[in-house]
N, C-alpha and C. Protein backbone atom coordinates (compact mmCIF):
# COMPACT_ATOMS: atom_id res chain seq x y z
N UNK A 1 111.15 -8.17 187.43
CA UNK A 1 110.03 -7.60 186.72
C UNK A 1 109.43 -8.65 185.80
N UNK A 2 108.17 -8.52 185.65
CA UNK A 2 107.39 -9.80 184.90
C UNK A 2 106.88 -8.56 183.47
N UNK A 3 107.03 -9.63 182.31
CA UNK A 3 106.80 -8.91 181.24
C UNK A 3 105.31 -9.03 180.89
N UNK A 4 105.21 -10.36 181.18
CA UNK A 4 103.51 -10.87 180.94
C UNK A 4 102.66 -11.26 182.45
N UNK A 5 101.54 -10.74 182.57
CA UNK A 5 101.32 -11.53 183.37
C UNK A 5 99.30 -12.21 183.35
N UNK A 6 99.67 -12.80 183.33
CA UNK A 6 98.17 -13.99 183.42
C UNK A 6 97.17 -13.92 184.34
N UNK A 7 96.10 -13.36 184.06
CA UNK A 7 94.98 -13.82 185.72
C UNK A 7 94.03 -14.16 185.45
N UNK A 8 93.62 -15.54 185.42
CA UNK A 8 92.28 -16.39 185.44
C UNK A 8 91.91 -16.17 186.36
N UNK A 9 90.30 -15.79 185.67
CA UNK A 9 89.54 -15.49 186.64
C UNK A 9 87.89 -15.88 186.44
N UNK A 10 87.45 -16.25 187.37
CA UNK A 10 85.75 -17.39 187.36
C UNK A 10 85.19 -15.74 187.74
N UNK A 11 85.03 -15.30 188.23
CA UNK A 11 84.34 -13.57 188.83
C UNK A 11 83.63 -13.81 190.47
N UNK A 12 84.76 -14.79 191.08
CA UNK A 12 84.54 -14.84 192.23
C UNK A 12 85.01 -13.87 193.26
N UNK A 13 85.08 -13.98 194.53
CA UNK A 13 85.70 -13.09 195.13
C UNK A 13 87.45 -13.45 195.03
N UNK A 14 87.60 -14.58 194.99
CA UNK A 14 89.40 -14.64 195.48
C UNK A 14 89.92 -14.36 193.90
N UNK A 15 88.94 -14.30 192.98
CA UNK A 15 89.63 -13.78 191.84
C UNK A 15 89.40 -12.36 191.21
N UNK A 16 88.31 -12.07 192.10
CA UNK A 16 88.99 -10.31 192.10
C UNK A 16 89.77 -9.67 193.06
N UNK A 17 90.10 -10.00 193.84
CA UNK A 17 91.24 -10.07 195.10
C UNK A 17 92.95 -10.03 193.93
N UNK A 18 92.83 -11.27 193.26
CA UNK A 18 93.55 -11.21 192.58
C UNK A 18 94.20 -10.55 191.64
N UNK A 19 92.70 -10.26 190.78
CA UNK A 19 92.72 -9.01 189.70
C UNK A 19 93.14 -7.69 190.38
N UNK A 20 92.98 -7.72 191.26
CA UNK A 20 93.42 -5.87 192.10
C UNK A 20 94.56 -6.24 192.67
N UNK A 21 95.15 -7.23 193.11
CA UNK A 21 96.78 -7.41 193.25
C UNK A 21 97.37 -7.56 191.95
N UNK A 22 96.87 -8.45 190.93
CA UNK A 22 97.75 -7.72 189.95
C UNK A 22 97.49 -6.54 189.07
N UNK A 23 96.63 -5.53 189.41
CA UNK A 23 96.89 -4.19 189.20
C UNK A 23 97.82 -3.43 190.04
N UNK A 24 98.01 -3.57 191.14
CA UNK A 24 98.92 -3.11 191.98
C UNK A 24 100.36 -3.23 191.61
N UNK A 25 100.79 -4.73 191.06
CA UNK A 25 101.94 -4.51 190.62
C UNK A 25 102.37 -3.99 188.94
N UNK A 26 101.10 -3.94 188.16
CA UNK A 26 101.20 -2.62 187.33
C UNK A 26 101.67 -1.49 187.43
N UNK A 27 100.97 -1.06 188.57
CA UNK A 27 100.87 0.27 189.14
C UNK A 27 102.38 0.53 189.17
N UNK A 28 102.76 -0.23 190.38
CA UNK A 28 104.25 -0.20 190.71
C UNK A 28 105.47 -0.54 190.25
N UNK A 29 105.11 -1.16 189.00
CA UNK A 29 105.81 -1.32 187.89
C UNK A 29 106.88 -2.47 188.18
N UNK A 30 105.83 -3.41 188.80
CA UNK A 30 106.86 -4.81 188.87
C UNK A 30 105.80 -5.96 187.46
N UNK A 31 105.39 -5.04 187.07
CA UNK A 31 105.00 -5.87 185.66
C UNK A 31 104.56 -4.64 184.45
N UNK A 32 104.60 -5.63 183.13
CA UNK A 32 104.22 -4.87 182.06
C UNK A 32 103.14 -4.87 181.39
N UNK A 33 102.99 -6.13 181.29
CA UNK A 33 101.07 -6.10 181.06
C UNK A 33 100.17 -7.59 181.48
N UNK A 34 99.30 -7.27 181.55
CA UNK A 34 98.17 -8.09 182.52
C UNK A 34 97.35 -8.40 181.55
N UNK A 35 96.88 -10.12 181.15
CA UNK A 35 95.67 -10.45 180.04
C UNK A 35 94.96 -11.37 181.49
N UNK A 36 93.62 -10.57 181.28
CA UNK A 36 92.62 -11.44 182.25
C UNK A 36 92.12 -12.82 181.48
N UNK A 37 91.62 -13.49 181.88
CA UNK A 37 91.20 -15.01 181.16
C UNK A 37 90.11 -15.28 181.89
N UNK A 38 89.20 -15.79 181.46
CA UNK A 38 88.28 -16.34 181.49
C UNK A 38 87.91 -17.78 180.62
N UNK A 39 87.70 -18.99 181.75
CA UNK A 39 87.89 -20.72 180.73
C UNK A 39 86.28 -20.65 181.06
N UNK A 40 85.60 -20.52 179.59
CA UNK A 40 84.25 -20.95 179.66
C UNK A 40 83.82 -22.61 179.85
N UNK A 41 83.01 -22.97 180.42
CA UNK A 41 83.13 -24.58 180.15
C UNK A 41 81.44 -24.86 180.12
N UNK A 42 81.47 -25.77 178.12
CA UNK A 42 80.48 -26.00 178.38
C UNK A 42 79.71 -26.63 178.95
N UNK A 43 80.20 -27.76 179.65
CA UNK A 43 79.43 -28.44 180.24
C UNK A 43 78.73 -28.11 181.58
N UNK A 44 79.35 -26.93 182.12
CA UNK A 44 79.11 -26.13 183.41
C UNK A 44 78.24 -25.31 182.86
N UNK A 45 78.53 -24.38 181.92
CA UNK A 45 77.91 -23.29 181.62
C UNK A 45 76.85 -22.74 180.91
N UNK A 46 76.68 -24.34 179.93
CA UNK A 46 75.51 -24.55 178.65
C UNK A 46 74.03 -24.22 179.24
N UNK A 47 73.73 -24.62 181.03
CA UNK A 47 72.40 -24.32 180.68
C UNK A 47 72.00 -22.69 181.32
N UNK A 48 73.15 -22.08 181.71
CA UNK A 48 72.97 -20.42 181.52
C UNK A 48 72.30 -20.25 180.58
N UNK A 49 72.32 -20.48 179.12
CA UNK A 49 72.00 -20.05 177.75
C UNK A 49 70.34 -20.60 177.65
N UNK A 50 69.30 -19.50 177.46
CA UNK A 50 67.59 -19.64 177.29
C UNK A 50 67.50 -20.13 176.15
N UNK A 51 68.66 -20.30 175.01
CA UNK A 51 68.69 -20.74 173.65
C UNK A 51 69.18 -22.87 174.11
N UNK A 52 69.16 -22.94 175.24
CA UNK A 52 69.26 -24.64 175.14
C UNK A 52 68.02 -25.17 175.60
N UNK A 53 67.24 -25.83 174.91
CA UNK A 53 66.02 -26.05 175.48
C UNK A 53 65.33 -27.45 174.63
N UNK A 54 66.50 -27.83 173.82
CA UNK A 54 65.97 -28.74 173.19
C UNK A 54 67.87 -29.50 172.95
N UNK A 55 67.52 -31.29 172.80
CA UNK A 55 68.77 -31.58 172.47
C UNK A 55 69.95 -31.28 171.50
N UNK A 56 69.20 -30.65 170.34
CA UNK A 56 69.67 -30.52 169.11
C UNK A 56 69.78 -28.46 169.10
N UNK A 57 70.85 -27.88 169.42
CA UNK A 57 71.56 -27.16 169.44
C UNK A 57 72.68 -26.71 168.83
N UNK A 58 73.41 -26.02 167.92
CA UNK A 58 73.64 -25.40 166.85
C UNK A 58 75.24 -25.60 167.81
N UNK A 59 76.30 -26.22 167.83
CA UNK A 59 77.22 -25.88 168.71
C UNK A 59 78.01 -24.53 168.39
N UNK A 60 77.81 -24.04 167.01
CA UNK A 60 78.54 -22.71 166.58
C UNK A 60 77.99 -21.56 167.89
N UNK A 61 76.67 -21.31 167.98
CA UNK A 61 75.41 -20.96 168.34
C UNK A 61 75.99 -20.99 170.15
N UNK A 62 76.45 -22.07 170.57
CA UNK A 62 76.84 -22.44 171.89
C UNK A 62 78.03 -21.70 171.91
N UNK A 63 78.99 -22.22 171.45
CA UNK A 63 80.42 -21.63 171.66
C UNK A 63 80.10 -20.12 171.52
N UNK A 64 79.86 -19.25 170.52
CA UNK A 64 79.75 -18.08 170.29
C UNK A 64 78.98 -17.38 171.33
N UNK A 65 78.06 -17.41 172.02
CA UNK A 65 77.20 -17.09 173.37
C UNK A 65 77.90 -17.58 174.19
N UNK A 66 78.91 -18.50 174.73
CA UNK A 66 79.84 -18.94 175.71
C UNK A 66 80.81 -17.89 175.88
N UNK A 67 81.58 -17.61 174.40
CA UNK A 67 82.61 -16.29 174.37
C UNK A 67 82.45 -15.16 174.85
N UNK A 68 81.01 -14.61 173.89
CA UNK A 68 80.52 -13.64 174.06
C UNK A 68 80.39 -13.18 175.67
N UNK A 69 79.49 -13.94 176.32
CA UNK A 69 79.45 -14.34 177.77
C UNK A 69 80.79 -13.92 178.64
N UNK A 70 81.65 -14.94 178.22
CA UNK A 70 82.91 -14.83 178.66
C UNK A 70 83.73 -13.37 178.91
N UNK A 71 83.46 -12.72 177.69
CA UNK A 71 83.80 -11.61 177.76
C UNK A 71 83.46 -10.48 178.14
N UNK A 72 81.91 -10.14 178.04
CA UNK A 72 81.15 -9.65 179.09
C UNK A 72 81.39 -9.96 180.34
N UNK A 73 82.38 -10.99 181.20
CA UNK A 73 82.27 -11.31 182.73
C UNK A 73 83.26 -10.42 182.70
N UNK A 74 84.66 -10.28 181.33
CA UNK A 74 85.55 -9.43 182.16
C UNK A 74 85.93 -7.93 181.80
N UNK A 75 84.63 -7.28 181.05
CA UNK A 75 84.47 -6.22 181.22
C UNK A 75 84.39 -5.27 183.00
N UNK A 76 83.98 -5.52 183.89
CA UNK A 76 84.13 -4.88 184.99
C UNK A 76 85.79 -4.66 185.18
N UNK A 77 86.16 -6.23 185.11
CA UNK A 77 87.47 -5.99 185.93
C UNK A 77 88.76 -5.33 184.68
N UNK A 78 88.42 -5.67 183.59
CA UNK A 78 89.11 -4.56 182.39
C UNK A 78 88.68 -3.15 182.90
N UNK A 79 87.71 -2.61 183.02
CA UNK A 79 87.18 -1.36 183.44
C UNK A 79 88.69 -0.59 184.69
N UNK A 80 88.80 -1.35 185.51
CA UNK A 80 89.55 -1.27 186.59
C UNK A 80 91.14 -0.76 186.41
N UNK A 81 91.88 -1.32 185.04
CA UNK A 81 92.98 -0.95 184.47
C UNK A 81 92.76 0.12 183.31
N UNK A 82 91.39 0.24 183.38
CA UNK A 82 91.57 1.21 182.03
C UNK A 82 90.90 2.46 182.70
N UNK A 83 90.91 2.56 184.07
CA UNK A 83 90.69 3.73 185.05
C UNK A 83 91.94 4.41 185.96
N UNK A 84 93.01 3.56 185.29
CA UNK A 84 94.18 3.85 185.70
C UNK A 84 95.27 4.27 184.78
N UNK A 85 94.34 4.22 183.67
CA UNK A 85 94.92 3.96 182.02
C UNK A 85 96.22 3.24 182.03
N UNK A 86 95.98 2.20 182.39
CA UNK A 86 96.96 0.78 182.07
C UNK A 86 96.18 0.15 180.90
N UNK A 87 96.78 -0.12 179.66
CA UNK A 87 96.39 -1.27 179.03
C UNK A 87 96.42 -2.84 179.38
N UNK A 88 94.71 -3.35 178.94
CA UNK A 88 94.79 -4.53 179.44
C UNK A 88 94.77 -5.21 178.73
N UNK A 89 94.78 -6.62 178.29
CA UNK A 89 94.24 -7.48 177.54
C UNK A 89 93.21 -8.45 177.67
N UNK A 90 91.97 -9.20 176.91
CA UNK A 90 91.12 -10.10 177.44
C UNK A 90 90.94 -11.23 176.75
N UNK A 91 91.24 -12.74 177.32
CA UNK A 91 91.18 -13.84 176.85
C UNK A 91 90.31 -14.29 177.09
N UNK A 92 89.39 -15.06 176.47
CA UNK A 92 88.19 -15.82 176.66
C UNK A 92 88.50 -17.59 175.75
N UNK A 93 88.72 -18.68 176.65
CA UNK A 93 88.87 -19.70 176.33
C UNK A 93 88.02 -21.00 176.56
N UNK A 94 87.65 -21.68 175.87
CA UNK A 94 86.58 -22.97 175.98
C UNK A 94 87.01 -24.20 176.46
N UNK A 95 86.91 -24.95 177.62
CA UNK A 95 87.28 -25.88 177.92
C UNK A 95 87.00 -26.25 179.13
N UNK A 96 87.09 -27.90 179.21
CA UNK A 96 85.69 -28.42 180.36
C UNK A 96 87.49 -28.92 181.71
N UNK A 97 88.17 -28.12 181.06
CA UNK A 97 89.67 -28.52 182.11
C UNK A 97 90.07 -27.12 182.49
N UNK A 98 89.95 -26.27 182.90
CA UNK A 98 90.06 -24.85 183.24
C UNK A 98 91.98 -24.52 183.92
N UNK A 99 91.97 -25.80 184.37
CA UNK A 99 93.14 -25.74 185.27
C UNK A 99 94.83 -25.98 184.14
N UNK A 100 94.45 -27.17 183.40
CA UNK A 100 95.29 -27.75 181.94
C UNK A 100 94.88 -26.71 180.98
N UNK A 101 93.94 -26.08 180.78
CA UNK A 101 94.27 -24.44 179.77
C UNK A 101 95.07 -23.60 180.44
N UNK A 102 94.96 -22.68 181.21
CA UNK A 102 95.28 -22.32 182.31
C UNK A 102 97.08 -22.15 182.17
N UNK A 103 97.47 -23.26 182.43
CA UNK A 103 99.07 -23.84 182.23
C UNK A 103 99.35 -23.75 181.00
N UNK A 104 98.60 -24.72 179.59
CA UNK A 104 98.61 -24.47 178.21
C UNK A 104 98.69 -22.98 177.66
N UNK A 105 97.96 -22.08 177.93
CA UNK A 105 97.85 -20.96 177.68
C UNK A 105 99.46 -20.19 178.19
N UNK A 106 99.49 -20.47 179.35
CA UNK A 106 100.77 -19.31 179.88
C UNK A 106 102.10 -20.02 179.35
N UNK A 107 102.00 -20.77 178.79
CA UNK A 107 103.18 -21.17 178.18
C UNK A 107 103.03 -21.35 176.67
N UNK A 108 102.02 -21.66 175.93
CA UNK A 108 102.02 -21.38 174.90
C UNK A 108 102.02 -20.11 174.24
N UNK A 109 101.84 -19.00 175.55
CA UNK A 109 102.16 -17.43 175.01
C UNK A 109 102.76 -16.39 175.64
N UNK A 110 104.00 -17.45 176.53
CA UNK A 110 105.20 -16.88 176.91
C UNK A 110 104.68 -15.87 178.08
N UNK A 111 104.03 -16.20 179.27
CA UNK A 111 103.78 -15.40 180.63
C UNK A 111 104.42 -15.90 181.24
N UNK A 112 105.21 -15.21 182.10
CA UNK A 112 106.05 -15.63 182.87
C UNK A 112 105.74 -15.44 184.54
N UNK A 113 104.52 -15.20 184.81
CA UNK A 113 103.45 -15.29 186.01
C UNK A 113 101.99 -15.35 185.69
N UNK A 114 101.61 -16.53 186.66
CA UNK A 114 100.41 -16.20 186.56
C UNK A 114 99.82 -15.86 188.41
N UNK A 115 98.78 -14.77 187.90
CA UNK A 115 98.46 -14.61 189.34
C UNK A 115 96.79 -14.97 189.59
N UNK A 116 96.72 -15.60 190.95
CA UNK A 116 95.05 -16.64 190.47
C UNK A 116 94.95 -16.15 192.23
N UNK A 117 93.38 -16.42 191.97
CA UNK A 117 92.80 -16.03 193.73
C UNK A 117 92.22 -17.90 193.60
N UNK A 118 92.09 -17.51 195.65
CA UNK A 118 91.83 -18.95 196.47
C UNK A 118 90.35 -19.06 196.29
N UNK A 119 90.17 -19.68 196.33
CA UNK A 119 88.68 -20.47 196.56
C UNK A 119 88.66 -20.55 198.17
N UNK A 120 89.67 -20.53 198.54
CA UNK A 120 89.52 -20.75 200.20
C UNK A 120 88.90 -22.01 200.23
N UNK A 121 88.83 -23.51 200.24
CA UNK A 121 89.10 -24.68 200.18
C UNK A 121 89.33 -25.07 201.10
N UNK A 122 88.81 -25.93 202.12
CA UNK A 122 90.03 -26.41 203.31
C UNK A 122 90.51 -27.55 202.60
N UNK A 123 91.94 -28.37 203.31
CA UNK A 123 92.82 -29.14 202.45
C UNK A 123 91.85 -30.21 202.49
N UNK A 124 90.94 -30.31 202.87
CA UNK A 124 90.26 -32.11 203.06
C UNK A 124 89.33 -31.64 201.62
N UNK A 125 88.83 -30.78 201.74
CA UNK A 125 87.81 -30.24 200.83
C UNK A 125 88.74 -30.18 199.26
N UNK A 126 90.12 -29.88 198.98
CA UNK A 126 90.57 -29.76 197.90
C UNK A 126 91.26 -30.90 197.84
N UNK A 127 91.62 -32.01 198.92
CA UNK A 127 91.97 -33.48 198.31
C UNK A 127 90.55 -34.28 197.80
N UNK A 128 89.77 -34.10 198.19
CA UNK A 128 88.51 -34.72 197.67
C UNK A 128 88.09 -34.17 196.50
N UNK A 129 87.79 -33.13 196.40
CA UNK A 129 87.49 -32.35 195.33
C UNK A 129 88.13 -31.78 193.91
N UNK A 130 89.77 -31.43 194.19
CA UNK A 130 90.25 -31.13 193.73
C UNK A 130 90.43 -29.80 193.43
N UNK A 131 91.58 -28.63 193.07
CA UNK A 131 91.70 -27.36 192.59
C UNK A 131 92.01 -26.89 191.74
N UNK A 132 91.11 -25.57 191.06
CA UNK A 132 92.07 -25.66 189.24
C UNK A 132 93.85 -24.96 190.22
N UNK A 133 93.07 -23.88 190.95
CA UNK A 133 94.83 -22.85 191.45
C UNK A 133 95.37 -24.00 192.11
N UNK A 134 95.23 -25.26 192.99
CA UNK A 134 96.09 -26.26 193.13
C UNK A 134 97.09 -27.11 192.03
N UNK A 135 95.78 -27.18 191.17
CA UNK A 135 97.00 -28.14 190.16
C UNK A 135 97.31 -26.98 189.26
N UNK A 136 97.51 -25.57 188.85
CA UNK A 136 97.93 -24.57 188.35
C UNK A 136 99.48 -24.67 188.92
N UNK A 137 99.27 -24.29 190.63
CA UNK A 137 100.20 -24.20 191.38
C UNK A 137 101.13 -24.65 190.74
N UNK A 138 101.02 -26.18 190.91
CA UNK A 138 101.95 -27.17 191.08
C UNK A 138 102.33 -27.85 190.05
N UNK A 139 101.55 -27.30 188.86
CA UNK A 139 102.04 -27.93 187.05
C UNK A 139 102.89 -26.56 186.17
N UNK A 140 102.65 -25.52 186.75
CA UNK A 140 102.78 -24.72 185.50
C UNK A 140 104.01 -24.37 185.55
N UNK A 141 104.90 -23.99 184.43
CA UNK A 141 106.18 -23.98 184.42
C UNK A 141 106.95 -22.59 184.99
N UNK A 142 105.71 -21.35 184.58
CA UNK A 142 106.49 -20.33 185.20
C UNK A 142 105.74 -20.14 186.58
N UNK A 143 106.38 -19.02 187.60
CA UNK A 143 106.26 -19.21 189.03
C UNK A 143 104.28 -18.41 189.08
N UNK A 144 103.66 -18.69 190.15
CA UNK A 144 102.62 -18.62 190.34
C UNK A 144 101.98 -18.66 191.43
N UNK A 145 101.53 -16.88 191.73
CA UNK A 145 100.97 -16.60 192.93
C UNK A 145 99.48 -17.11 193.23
N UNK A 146 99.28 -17.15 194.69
CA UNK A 146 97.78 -17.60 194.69
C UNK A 146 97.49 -16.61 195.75
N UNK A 147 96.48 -15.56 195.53
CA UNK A 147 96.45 -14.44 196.28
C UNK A 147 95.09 -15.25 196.78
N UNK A 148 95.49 -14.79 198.42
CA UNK A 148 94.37 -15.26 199.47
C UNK A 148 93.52 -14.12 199.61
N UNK A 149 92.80 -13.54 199.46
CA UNK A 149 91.98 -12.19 199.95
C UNK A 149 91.44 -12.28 201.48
């Protein structure tokens, strides 16, 4: 049984694939509670915001509309455990390394799974490119599913 469990999630498809496998093992009571995550990154995400339009930008102003943002993505999939009345939890974190938070996070607050969806990648495409759930995989200290949908 997992006491904590972790699911970063971008609001793609292999990471709501994910998010509904680890509701399932809620359900079934091979875990105790589930914090969704979301790694905002500004350098990806800054020109979403109609407030960047000039160089000189308020970074309080940035980060705070990044969060905000952030957390609004994981209202749907919170919705999903709290229709089952499971309590959930929601993390919203800043950083242009999604994959090194990711790991930082589940060990700096004691999860002992994390569960992450595929990008579906072929291997030529993720040696060139690289993966955050690849190097998640293969850095993080506790064990870590990668649900294929």
């Amino acid at each position: 049984m997992y006491s904590k469990i972790l699911v970063p999630t971008d609001n793609s498809k292999g990471a709501e694939a994910a998010i509904g496998f680890a509701l399932d093992l809620l359900i079934k009571g091979v875990g105790k509670s589930v914090t969704l995550l979301h790694i905002a990154s500004i350098s990806k995400e800054v020109s979403n915001f109609s407030i960047i339009n000039t160089k000189r930008v308020e970074d309080e102003l940035i980060t705070s509309n990044l969060i905000h943002h952030g957390y609004h993505l994981l209202l749907p999939s919170k919705a999903l455990f709290e229709q089952k009345g499971l309590t959930i939890d929601t993390l919203v974190e800043l950083s242009d390394d999604p994959g090194e938070s990711i790991i930082n996070i589940a060990q700096d607050q004691h999860f002992d799974l994390i569960v992450m969806g595929s990008r579906g990648l072929s291997v030529m495409k993720e040696l060139l490119l690289g993966s955050v759930s690849s190097h998640v995989l293969h850095n993080a200290k506790c064990p870590v599913i990668i649900y294929k949908a």
